[in-house]
Protein backbone atom coordinates (compact mmCIF):
# COMPACT_ATOMS: atom_id res chain seq x y z
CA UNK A 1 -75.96 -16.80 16.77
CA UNK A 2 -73.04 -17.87 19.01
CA UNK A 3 -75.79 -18.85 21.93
CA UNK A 4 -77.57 -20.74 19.30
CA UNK A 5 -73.97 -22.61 18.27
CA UNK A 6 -73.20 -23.45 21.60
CA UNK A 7 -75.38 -26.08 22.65
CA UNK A 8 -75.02 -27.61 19.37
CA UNK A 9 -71.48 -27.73 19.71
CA UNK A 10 -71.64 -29.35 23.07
CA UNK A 11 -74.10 -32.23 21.58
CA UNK A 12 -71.49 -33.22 18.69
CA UNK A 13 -68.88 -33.06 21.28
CA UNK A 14 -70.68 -35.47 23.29
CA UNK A 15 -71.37 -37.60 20.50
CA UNK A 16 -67.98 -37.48 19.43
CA UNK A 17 -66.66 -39.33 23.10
CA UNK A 18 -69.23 -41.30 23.16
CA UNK A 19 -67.94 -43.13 19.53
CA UNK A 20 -65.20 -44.39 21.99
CA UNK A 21 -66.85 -47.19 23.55
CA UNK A 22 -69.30 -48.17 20.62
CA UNK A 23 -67.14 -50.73 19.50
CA UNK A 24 -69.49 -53.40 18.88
CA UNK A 25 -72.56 -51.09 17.36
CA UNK A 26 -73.37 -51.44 13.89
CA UNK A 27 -75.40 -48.37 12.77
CA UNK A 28 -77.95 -48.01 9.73
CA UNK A 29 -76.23 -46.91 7.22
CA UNK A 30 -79.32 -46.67 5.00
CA UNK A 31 -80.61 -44.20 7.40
CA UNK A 32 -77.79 -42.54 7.62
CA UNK A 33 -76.78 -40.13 4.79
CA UNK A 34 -73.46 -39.08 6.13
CA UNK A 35 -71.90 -42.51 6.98
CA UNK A 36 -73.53 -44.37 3.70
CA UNK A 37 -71.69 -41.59 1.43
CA UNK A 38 -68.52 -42.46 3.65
CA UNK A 39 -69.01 -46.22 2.75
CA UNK A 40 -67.08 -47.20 -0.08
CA UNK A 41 -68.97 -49.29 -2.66
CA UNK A 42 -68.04 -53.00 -2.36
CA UNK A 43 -68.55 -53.49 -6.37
CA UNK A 44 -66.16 -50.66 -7.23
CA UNK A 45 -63.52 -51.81 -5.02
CA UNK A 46 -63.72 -55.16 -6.40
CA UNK A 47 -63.23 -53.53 -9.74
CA UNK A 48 -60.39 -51.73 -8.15
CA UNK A 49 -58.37 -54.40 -6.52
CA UNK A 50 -59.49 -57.53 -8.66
CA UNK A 51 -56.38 -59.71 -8.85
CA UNK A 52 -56.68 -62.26 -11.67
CA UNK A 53 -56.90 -66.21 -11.36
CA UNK A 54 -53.05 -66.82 -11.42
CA UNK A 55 -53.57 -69.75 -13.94
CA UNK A 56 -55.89 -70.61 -16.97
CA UNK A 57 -57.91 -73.38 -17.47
CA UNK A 58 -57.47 -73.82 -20.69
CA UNK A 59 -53.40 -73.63 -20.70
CA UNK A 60 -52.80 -74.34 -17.17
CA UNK A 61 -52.82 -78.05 -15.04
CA UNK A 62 -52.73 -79.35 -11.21
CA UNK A 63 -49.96 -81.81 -11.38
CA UNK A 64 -51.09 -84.85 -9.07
CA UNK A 65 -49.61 -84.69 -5.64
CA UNK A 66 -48.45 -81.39 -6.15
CA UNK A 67 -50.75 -79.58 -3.81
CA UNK A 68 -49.89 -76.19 -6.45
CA UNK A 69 -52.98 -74.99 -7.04
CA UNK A 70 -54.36 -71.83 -9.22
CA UNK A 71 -57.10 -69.21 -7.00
CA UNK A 72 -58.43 -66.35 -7.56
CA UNK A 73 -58.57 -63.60 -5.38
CA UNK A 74 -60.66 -60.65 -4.72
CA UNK A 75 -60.68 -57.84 -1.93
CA UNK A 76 -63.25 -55.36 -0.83
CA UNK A 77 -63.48 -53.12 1.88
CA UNK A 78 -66.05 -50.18 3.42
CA UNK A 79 -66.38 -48.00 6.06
CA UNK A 80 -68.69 -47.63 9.21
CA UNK A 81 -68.11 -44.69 11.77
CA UNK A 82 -64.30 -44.94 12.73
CA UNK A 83 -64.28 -48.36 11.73
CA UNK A 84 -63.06 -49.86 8.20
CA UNK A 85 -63.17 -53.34 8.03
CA UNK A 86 -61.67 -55.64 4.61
CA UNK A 87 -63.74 -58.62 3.22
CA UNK A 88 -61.28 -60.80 1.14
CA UNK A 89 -61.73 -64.04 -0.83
CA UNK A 90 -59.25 -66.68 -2.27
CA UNK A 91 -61.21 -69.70 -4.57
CA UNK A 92 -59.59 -72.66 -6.25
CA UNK A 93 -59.76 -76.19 -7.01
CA UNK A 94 -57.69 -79.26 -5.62
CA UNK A 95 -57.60 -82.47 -7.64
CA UNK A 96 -61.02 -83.19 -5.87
CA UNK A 97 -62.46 -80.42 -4.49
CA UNK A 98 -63.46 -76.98 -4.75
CA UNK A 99 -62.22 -74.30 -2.12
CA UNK A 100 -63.20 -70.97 -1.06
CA UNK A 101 -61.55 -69.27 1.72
CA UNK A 102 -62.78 -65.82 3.29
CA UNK A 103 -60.40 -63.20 5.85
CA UNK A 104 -62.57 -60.81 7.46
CA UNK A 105 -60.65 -57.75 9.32
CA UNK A 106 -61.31 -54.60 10.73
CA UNK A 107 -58.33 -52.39 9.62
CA UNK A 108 -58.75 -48.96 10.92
CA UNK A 109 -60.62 -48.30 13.95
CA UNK A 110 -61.90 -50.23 17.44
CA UNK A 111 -61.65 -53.91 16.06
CA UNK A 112 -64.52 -55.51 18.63
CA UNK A 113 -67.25 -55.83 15.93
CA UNK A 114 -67.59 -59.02 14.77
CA UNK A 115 -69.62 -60.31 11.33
CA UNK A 116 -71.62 -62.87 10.24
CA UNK A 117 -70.23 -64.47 7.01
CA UNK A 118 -72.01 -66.67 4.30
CA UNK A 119 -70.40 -68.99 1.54
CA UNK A 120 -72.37 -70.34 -1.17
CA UNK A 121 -70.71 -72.41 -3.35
CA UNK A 122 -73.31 -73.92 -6.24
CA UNK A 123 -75.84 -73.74 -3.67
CA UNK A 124 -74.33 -75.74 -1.36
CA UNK A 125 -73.97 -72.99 1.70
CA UNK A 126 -72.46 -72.62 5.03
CA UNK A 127 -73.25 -69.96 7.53
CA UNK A 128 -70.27 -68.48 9.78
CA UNK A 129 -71.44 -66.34 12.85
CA UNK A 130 -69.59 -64.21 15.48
CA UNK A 131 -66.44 -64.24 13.24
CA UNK A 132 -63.91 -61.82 14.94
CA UNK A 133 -61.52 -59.14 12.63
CA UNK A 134 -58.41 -61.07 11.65
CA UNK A 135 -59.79 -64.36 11.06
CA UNK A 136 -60.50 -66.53 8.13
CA UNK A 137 -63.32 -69.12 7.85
CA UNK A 138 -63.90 -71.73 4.45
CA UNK A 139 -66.22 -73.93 2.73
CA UNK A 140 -65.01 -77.06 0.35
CA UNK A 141 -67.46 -79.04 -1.95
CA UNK A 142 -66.66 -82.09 -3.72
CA UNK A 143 -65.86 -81.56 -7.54
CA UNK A 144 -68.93 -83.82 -9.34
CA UNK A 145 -67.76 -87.11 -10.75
CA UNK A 146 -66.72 -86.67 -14.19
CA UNK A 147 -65.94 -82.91 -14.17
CA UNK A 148 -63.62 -81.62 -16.12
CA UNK A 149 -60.74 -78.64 -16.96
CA UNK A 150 -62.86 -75.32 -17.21
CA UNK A 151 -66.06 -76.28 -16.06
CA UNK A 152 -67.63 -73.50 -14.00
CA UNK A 153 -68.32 -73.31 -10.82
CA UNK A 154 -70.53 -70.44 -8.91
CA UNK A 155 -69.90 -69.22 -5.62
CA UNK A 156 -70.53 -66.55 -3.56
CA UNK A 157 -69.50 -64.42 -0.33
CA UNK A 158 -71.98 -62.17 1.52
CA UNK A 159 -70.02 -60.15 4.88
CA UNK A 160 -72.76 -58.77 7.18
CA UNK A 161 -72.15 -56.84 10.46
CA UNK A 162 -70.49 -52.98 10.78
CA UNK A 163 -72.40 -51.32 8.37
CA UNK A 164 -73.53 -52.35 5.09
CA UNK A 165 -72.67 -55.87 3.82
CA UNK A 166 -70.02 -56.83 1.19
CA UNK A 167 -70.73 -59.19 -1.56
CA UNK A 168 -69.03 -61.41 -4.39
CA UNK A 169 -71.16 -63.13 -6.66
CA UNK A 170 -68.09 -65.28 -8.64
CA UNK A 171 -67.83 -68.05 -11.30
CA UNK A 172 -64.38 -69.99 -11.76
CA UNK A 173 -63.11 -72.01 -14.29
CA UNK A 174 -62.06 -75.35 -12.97
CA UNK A 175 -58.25 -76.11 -13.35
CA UNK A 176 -57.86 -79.50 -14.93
CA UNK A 177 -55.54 -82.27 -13.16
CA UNK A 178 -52.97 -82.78 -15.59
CA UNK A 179 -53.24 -86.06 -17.84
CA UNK A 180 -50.85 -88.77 -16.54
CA UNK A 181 -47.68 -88.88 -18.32
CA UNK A 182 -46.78 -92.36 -19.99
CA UNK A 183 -43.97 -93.61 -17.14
CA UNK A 184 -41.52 -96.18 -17.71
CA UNK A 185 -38.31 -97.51 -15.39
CA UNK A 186 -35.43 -95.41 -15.89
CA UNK A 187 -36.97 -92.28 -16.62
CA UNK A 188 -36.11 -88.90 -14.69
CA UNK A 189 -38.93 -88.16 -13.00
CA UNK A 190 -39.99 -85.91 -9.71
CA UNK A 191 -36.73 -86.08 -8.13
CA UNK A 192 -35.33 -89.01 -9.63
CA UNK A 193 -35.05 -91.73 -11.54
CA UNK A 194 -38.38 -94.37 -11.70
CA UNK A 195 -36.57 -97.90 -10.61
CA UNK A 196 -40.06 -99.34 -10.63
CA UNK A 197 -43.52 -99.28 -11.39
CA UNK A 198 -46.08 -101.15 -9.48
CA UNK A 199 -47.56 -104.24 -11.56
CA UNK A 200 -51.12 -106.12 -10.46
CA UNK A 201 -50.33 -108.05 -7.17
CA UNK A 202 -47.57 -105.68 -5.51
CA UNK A 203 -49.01 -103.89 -2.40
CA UNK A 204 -50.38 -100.74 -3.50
CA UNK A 205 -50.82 -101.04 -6.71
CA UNK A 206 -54.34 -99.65 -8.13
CA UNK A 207 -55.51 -100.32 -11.57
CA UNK A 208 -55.75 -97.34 -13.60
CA UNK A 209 -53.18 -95.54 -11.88
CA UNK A 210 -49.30 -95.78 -11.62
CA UNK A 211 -46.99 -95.51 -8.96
CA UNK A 212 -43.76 -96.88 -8.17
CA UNK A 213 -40.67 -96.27 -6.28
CA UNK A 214 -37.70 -93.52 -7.49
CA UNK A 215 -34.13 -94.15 -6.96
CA UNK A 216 -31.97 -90.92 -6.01
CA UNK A 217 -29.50 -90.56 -9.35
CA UNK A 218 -26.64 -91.48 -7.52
CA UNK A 219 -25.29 -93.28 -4.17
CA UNK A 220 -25.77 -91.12 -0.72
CA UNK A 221 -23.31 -93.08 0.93
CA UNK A 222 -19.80 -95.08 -0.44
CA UNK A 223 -19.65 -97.13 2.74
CA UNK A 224 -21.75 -96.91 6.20
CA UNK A 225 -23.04 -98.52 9.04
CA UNK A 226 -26.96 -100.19 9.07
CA UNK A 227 -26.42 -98.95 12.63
CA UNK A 228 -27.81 -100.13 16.20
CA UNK A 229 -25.78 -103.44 16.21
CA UNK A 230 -27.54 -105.02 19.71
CA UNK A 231 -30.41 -102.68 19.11
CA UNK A 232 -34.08 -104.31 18.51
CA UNK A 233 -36.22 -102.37 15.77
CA UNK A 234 -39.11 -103.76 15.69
CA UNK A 235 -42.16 -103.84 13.14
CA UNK A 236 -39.53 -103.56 9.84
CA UNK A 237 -40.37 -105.59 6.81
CA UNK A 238 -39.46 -106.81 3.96
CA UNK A 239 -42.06 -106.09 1.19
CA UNK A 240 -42.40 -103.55 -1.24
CA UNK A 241 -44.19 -100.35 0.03
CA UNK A 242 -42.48 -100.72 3.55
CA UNK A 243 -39.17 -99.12 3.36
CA UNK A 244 -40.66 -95.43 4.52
CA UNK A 245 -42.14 -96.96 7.35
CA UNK A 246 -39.14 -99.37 8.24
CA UNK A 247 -37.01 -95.97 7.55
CA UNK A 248 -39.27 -94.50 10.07
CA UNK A 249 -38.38 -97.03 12.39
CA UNK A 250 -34.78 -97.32 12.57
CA UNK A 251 -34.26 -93.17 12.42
CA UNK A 252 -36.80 -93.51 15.75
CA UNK A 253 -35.34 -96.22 17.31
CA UNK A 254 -31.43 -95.57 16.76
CA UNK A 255 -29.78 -92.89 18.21
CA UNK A 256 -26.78 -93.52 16.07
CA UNK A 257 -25.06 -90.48 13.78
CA UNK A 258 -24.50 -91.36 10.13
CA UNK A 259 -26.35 -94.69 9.93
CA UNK A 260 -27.67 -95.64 6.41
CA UNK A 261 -31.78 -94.83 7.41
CA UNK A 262 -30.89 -91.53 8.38
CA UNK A 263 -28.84 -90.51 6.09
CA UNK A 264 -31.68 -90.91 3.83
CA UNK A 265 -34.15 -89.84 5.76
CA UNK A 266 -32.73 -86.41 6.17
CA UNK A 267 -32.16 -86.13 2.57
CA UNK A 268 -33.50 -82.62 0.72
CA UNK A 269 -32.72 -83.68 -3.03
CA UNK A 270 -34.16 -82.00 -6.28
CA UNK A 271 -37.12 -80.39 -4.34
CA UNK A 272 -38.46 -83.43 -2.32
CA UNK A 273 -37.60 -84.54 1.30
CA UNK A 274 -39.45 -87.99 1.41
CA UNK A 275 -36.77 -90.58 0.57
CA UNK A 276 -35.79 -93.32 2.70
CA UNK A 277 -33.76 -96.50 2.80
CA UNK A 278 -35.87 -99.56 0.79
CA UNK A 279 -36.85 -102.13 2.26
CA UNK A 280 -34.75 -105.59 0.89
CA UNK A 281 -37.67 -106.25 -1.76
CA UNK A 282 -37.60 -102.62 -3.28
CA UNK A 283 -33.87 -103.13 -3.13
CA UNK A 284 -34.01 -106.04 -5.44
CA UNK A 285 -36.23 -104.18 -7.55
CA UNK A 286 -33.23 -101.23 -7.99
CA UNK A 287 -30.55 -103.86 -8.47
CA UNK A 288 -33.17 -105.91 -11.19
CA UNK A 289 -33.16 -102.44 -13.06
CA UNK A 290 -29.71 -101.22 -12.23
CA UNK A 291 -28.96 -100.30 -15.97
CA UNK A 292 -31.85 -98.28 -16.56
CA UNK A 293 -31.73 -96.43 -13.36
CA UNK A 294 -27.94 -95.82 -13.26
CA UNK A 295 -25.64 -94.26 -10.96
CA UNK A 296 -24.33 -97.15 -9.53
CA UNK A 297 -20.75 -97.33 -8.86
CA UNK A 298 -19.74 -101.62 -8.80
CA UNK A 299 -16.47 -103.02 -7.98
CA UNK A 300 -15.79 -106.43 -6.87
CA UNK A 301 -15.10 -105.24 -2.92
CA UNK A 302 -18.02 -102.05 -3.28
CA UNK A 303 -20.68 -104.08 -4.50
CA UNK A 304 -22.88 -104.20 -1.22
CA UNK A 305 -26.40 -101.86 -0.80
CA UNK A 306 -28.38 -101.84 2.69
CA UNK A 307 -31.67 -101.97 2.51
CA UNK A 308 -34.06 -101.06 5.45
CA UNK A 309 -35.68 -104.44 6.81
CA UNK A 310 -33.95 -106.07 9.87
CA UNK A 311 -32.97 -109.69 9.55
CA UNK A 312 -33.84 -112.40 11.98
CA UNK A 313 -31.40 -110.87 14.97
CA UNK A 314 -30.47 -107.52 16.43
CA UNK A 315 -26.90 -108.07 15.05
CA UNK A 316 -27.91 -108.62 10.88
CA UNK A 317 -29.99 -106.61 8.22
CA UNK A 318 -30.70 -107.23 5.28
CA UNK A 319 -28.23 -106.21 2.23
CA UNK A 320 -27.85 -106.68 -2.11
CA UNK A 321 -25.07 -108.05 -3.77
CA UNK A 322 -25.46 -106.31 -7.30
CA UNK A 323 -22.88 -108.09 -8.71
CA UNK A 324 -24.15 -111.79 -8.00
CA UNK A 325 -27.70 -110.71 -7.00
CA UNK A 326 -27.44 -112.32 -3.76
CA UNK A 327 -29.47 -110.76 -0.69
CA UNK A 328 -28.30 -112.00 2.56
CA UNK A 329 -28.07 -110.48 5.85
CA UNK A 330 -24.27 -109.32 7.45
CA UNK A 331 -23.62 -108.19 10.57
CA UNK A 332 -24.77 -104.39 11.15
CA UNK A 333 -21.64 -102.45 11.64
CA UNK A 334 -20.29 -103.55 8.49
CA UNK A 335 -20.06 -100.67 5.99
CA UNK A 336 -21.90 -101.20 3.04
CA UNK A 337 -23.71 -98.43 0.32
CA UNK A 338 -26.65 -96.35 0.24
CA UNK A 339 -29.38 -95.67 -2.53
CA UNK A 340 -32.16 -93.74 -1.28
CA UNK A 341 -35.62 -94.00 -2.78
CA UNK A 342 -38.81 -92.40 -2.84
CA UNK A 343 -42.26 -93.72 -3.56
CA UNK A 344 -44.87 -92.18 -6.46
């Protein structure tokens, strides 16, 4: 019996060293009783490891801008040889567009095999090939014009490669972008308070939509300088929708500590780090709505706001007078106020 043993013995032990450098085979699992019982059933495990969509459609919103969105996940995994690899999907909609994201990773065992994945989303399909363990590949569709909050969309993943594939055959419920809330100047809103709202003939304005500019609560600074007084910045402007690009400009162009742009443009407030320093007509537009957007500390010597756009030297900018509602343009190393403001 023990002669008999022997050689067979030898032959497994062979076979065993010889798994070392077989990296990259992917054996027939359907051929292979051992190894297909040892593969772990991709349709239990999603059972097992399902995690839910973290939002409902029917209770749940994408607030515009927001980039907060609501996926759901799933995770499967199965064996081949010494090899386990892990097939994992995250789906969700933007505002416009539906997502689906797939991680494909060999997590026990030589990690050389690569896979072939496919993502169909309503039968619009994409093909990934040679994907290597530890990466993730996606597919995004357009959402149909006129869709709406829990509308479903199908989609599925199918992982080939090391052993026998993993699928997820999916539907989602389609988050709805939240309906536009009725605005008006002076109220709070995403960081602030709304000093104006775009009307027809302002640049940027779209019909149908709203946007506007938001004025910090209260005053960043009591009294700096506009900064840079022999400095050139060029390309500032005066009009409405220019004061994040002026702000860009002067913070770039002006090396100097404490000036009014960058004190704005380094801002963090209430969750949002986009404000800047408007430009002299959004200034107006703050002073013209002073009441309703509040905040502002007057006195007959502290009654001076820079705003962003240069005037016609190096050694003036542009400034408000919100007591006589004067703009004119001082000398730069005077110290005047600072309001920042963010656009919606």
């Amino acid at each position: 019996m023990k002669k008999l043993l022997m050689p067979f013995l030898a032959i497994l032990f062979l076979a065993s060293c010889g798994m070392e450098n077989m990296t990259d085979m992917q054996p027939d699992l359907e051929n292979s009783g051992d190894l297909l019982a040892k593969n772990i059933d991709a349709d239990l495990l999603n059972s097992q490891f399902r995690i839910g969509p973290t939002g409902s459609c029917e209770t749940d919103c994408i607030e515009p801008g927001s980039e907060i969105y609501y996926p759901v996940s799933d995770v499967a995994t199965g064996r081949s040889g010494r090899n386990t690899k892990s097939v994992s999907y995250s789906a969700y909609n933007t505002e416009t567009h539906f997502v689906v994201e797939v991680t494909y990773a060999i997590t026990a065992g030589p990690a050389k095999a690569k896979a072939t994945i496919t993502i169909a989303i309503d039968g619009n399909e994409v093909e990934y090939t040679d994907v290597s363990s530890g990466s993730t590949v996606s597919h995004t569709v357009p959402l149909a014009d006129g869709w709406a909050g829990c509308d479903e969309v199908s989609f599925s993943v199918v992982q080939e490669g090391l052993g026998t594939p993993i699928t997820f055959s999916e539907s989602y419920d389609l988050i709805p972008v939240c309906a536009e809330e009725s605005l008006k100047i002076g109220d709070a809103y995403q960081g602030g308070i709304i000093a104006y709202i775009l009307q027809d003939g302002d640049p940027g304005y779209v019909a149908g939509e709203t946007h506007g500019i938001i004025a910090a609560p209260s005053d960043q600074s009591a009294g700096t300088e506009w900064g840079c007084l022999r400095t050139s910045i060029v390309g500032t402007s005066t009009a409405i929708g220019t004061g994040a690009a002026n702000t860009r400009a002067i913070v770039s162009g002006c090396a100097d500590a404490g000036i009014a742009a960058r004190i704005c443009d380094d801002l963090d407030l209430n969750g949002y780090s986009d404000w800047y320093l408007p430009s002299k007509d959004e200034l107006n537009k703050l002073y013209e709505n002073e009441e309703a957007v509040g905040g502002f500390i007057i006195g007959n010597n502290s009654a001076f706001y820079w705003s962003s756009s240069v005037g016609n030297t190096d050694l003036v900018a542009w400034a408000q007078d919100f007591i006589f509602s004067s703009q004119f343009s001082p000398p730069k190393d005077i110290f005047y106020k600072v309001r920042a403001v963010r656009a919606f």
